[in-house]
N, C-alpha and C. Protein backbone atom coordinates (compact mmCIF):
# COMPACT_ATOMS: atom_id res chain seq x y z
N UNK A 1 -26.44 1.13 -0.57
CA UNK A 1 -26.04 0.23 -1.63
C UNK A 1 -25.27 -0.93 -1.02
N UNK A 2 -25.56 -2.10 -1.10
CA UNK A 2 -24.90 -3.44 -0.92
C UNK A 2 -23.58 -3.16 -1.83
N UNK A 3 -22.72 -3.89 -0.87
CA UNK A 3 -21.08 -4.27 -1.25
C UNK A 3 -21.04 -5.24 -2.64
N UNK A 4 -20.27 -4.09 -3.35
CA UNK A 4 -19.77 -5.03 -4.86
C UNK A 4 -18.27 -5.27 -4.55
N UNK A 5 -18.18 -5.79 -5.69
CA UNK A 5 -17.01 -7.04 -6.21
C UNK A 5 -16.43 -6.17 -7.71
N UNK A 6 -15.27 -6.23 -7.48
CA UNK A 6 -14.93 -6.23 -9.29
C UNK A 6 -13.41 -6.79 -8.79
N UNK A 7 -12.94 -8.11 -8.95
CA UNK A 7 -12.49 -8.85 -9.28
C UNK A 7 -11.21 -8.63 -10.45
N UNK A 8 -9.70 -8.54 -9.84
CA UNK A 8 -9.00 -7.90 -10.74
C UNK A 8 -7.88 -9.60 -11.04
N UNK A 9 -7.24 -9.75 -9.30
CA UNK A 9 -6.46 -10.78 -9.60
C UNK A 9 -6.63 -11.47 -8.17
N UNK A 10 -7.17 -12.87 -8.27
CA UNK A 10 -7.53 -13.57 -7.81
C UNK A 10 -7.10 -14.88 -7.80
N UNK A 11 -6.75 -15.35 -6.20
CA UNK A 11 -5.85 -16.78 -6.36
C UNK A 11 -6.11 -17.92 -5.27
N UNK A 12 -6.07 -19.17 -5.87
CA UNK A 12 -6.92 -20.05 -4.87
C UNK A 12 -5.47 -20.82 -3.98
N UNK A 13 -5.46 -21.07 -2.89
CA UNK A 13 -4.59 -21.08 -2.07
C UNK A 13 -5.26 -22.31 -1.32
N UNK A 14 -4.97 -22.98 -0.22
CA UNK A 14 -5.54 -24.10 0.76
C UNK A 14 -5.75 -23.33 2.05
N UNK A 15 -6.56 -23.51 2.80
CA UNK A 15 -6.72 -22.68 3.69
C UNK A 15 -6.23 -23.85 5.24
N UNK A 16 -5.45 -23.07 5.80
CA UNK A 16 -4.30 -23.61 7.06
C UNK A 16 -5.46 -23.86 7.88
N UNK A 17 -6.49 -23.66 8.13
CA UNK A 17 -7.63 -24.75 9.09
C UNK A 17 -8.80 -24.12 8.47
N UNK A 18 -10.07 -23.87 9.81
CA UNK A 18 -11.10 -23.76 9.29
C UNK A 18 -11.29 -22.27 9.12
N UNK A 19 -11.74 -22.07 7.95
CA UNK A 19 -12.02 -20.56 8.04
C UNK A 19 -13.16 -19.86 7.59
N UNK A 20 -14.39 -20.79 8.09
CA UNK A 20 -15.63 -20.82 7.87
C UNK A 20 -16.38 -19.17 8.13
N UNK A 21 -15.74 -18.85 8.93
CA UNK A 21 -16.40 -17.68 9.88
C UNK A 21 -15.09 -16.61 9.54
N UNK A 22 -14.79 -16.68 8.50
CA UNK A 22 -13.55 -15.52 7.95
C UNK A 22 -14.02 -15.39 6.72
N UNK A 23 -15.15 -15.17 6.26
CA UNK A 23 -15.20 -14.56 4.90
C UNK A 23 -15.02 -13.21 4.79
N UNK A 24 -14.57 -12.78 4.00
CA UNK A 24 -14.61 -11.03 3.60
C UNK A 24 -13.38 -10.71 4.65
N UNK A 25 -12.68 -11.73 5.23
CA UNK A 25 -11.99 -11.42 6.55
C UNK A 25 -10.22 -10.85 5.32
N UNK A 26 -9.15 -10.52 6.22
CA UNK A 26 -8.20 -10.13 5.53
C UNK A 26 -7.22 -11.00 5.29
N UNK A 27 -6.43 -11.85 4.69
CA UNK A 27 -5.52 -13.48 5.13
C UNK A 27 -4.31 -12.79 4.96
N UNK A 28 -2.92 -13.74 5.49
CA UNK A 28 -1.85 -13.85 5.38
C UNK A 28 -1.43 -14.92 5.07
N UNK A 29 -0.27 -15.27 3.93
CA UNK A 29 0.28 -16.58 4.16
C UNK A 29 0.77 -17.12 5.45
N UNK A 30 0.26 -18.53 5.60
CA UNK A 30 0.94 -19.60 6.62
C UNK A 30 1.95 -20.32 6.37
N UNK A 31 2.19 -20.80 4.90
CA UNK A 31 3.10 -22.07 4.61
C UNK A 31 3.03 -22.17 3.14
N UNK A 32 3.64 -22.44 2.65
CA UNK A 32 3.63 -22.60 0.87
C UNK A 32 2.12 -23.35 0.59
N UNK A 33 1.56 -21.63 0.21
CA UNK A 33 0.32 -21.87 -1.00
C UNK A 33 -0.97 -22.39 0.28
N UNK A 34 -0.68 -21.68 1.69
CA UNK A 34 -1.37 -21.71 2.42
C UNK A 34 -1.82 -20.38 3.27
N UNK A 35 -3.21 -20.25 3.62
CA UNK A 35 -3.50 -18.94 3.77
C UNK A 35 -4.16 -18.98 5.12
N UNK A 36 -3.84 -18.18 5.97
CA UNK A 36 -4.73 -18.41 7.42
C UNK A 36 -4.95 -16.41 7.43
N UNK A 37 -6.59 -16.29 8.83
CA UNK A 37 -6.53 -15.05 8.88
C UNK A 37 -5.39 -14.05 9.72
N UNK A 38 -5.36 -13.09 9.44
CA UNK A 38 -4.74 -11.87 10.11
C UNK A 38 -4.90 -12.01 11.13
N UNK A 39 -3.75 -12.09 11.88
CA UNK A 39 -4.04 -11.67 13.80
C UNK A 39 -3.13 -10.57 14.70
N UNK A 40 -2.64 -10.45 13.68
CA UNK A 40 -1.94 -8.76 14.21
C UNK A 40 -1.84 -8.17 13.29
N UNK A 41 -2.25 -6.26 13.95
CA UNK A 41 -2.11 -4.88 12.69
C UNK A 41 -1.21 -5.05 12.25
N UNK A 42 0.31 -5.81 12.34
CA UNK A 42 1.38 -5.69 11.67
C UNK A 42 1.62 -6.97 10.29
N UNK A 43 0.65 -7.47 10.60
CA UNK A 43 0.67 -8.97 9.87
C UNK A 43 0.91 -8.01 8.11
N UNK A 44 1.50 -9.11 7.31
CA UNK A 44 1.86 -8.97 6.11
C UNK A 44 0.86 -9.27 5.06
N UNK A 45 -0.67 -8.71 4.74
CA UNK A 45 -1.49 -8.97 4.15
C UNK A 45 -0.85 -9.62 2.70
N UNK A 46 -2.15 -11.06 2.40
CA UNK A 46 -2.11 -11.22 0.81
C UNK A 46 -3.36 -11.25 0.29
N UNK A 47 -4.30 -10.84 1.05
CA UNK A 47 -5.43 -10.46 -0.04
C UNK A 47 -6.37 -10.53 0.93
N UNK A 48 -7.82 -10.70 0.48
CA UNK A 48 -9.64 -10.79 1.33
C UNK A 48 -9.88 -12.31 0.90
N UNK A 49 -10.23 -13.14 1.94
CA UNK A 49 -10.99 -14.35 1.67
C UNK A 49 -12.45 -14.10 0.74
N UNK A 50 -12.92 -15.24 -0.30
CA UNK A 50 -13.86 -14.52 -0.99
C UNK A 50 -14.84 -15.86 -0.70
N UNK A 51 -14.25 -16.73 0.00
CA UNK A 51 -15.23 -17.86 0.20
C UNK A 51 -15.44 -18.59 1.55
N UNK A 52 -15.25 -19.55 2.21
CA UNK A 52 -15.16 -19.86 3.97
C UNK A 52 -15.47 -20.98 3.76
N UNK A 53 -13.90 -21.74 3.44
CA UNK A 53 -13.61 -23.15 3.71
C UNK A 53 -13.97 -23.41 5.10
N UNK A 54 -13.83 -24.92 5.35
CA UNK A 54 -14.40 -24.84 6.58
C UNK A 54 -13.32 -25.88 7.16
N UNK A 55 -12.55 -26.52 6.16
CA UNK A 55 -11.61 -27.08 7.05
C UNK A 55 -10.28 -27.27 6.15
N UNK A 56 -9.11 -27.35 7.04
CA UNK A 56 -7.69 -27.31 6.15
C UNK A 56 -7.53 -27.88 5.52
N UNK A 57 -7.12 -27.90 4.48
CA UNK A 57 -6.26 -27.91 3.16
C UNK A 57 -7.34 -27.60 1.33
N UNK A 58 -8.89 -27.01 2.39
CA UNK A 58 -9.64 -26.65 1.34
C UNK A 58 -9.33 -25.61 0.49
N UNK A 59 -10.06 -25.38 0.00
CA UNK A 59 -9.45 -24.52 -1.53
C UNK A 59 -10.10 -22.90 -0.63
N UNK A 60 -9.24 -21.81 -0.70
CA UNK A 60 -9.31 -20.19 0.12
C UNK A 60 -9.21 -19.68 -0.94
N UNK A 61 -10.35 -19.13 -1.60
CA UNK A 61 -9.83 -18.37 -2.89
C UNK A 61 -9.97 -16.76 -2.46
N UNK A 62 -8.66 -16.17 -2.93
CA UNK A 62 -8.20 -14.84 -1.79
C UNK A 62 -7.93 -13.41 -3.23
N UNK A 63 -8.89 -12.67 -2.88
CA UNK A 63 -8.50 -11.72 -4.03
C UNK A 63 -7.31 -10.78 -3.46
N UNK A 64 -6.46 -10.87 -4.40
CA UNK A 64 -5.00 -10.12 -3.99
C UNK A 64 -5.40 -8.70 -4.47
N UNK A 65 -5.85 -8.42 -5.57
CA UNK A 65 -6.16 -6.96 -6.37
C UNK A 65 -7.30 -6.93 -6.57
N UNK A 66 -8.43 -5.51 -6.80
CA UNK A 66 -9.84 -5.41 -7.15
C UNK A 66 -10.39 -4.67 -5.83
N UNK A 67 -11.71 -4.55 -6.55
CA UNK A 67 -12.56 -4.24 -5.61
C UNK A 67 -13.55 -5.45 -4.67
N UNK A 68 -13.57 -5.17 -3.66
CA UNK A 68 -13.95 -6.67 -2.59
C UNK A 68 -14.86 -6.00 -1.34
N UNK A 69 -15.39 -6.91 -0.84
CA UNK A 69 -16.06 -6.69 0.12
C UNK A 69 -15.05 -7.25 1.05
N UNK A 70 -15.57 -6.33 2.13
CA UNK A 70 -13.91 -6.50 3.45
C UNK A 70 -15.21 -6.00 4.61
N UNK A 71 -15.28 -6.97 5.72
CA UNK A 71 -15.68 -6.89 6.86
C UNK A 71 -14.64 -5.89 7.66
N UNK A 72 -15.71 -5.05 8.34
CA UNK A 72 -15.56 -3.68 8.76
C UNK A 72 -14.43 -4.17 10.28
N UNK A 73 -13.94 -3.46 10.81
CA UNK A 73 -13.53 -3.75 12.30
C UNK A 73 -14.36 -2.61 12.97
N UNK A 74 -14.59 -1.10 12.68
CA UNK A 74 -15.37 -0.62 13.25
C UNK A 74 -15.84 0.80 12.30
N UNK A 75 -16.52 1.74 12.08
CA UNK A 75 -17.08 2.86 11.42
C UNK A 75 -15.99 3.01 10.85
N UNK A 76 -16.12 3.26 9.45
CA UNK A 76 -14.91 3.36 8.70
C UNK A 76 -15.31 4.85 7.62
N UNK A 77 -14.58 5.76 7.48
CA UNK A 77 -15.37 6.65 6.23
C UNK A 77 -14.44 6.20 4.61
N UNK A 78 -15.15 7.01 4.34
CA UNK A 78 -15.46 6.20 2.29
C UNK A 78 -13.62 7.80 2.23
N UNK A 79 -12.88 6.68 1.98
CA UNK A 79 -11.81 7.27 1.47
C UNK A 79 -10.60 7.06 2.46
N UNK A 80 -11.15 6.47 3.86
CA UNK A 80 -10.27 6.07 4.22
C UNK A 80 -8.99 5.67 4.06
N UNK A 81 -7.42 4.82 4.58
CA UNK A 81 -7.08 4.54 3.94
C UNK A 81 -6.85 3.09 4.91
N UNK A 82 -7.01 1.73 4.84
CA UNK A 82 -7.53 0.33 5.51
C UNK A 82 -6.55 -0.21 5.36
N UNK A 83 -5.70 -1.25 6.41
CA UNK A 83 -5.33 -2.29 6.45
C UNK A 83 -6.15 -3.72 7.23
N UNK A 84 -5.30 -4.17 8.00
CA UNK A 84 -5.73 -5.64 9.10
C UNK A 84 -5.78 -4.93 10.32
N UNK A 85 -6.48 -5.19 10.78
CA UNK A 85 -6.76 -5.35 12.62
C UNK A 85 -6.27 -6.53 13.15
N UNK A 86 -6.19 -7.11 14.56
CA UNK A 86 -5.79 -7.82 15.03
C UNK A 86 -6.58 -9.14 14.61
N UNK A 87 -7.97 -9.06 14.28
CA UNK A 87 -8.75 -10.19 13.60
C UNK A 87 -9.45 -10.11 12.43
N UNK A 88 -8.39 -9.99 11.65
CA UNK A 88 -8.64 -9.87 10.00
C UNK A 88 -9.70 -8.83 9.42
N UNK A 89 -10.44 -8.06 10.41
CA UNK A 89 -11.03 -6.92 9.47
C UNK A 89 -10.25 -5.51 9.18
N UNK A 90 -11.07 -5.07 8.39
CA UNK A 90 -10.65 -3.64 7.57
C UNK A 90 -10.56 -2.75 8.86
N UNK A 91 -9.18 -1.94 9.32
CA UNK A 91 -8.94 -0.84 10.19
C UNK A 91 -8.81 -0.23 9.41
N UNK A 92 -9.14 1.01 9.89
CA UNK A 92 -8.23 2.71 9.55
C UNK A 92 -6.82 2.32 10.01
N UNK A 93 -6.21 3.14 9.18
CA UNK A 93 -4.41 3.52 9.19
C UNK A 93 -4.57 4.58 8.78
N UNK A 94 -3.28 5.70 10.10
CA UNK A 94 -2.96 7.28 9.99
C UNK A 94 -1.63 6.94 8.83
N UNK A 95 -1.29 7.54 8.25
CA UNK A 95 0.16 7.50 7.76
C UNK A 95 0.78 8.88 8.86
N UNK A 96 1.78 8.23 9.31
CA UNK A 96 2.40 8.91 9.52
C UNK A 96 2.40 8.08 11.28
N UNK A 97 1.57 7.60 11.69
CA UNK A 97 0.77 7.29 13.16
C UNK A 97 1.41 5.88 12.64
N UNK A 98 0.86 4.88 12.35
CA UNK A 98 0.95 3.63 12.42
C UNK A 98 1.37 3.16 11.05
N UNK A 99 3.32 2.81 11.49
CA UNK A 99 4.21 2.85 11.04
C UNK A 99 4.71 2.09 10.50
N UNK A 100 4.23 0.61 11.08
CA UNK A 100 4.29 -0.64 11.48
C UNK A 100 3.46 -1.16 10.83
N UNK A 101 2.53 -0.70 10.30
CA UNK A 101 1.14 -1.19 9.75
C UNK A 101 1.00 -1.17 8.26
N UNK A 102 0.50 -1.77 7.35
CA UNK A 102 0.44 -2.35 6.37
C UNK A 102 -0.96 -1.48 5.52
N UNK A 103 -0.93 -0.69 4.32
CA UNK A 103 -1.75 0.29 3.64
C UNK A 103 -2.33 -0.91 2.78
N UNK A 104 -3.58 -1.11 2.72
CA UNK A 104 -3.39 -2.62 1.36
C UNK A 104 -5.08 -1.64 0.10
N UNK A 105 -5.58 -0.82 1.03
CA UNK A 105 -6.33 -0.22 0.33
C UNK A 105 -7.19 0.98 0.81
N UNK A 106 -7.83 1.33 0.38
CA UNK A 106 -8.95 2.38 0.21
C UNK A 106 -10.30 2.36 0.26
N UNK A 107 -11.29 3.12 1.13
CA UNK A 107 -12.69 2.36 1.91
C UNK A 107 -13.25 3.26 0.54
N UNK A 108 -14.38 2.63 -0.45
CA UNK A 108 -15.44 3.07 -0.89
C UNK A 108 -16.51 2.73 -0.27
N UNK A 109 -16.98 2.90 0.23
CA UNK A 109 -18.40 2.28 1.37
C UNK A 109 -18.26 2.70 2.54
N UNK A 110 -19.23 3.89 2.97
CA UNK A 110 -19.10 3.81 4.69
C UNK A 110 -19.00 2.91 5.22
N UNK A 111 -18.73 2.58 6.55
CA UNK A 111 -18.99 1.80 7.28
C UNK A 111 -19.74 2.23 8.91
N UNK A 112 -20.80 1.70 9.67
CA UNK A 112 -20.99 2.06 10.57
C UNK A 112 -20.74 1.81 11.87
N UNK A 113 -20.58 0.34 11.75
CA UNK A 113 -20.02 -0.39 13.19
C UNK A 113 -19.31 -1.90 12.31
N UNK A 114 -18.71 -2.22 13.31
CA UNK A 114 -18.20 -3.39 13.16
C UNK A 114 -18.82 -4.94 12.51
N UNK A 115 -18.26 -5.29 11.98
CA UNK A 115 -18.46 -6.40 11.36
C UNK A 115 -19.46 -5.83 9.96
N UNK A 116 -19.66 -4.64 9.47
CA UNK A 116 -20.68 -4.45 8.49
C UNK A 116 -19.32 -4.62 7.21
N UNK A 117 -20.23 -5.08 6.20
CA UNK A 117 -19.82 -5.57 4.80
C UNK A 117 -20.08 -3.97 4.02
N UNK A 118 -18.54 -3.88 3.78
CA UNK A 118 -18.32 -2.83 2.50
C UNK A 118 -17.57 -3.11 1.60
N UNK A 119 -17.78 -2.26 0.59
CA UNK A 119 -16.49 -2.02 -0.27
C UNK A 119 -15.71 -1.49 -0.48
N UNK A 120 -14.69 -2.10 -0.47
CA UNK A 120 -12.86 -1.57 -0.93
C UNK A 120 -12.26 -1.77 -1.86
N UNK A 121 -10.87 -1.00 -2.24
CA UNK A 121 -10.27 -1.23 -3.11
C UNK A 121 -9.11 -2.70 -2.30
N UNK A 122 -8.45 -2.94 -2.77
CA UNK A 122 -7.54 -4.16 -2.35
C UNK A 122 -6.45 -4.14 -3.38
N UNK A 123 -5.06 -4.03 -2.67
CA UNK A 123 -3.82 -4.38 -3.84
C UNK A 123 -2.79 -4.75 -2.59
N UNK A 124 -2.85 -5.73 -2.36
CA UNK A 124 -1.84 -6.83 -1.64
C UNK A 124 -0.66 -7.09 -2.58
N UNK A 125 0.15 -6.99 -4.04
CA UNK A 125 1.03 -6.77 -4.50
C UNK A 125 2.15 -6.49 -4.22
N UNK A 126 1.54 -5.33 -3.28
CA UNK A 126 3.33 -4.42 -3.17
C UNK A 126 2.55 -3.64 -1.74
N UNK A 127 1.91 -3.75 -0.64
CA UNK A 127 1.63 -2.88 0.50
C UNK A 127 2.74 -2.49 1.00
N UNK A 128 2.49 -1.03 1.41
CA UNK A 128 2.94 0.07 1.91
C UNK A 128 2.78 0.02 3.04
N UNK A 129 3.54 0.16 4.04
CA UNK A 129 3.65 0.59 5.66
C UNK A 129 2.89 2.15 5.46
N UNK A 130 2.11 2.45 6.20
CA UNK A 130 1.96 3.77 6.48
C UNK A 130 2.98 4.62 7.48
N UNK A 131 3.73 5.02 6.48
CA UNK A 131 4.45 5.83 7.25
C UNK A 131 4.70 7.12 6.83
């Protein structure tokens, strides 16, 4: 089954350069009402890019809550529990292991290798450190 969408709360932001090649990727704020991707597991997620501006100060519209398609970082199983990797895709997080790391959702969609398009849950609101 191809990756769905259900769309809970969703917000359009400017995107801090190009982020053509970051769709489905994971963002963090850069600067007031500016969104660039994830580049460390510890980064402070605010949602999944849902579109791929291609140059700064375009419109990043970033789902904070819902179900989203989130580019894989590598084989992921359906129940997982996902944050950021060092380049904005969906990792596994142990609770209890990686402490430091940011819980933002839950894998519905296998995944098999890297870079494959699944679906997740997403709630950037209030993330949880796995600890």
């Amino acid at each position: 089954m191809p990756a769905h969408e259900i769309p809970t709360l969703v917000k359009t932001f400017l995107a801090a350069g190009d982020l053509s090649a970051a769709q489905y990727k994971i963002m963090k704020l850069s600067a007031d009402n500016t969104v660039t991707t994830c580049t460390g597991a510890t980064d402070l997620p605010i949602g999944i890019l849902q579109n791929a501006p291609d140059a700064a100060g375009k419109p990043a519209i970033v789902m904070i809550v819902g179900i989203s398609t989130v580019s894989a970082d590598a084989a992921l199983a359906v129940g997982a529990q996902y944050g950021t990797s060092a380049d904005g895709q969906a990792d596994a997080k142990t609770v209890g292991t990686d402490t430091t790391e940011y819980v933002i959702g839950q894998v519905l969609q296998a995944s098999t290798a890297a870079a494959d398009h699944i679906s997740c849950t997403v709630n950037c609101l209030n993330p949880h450190r796995a600890a």
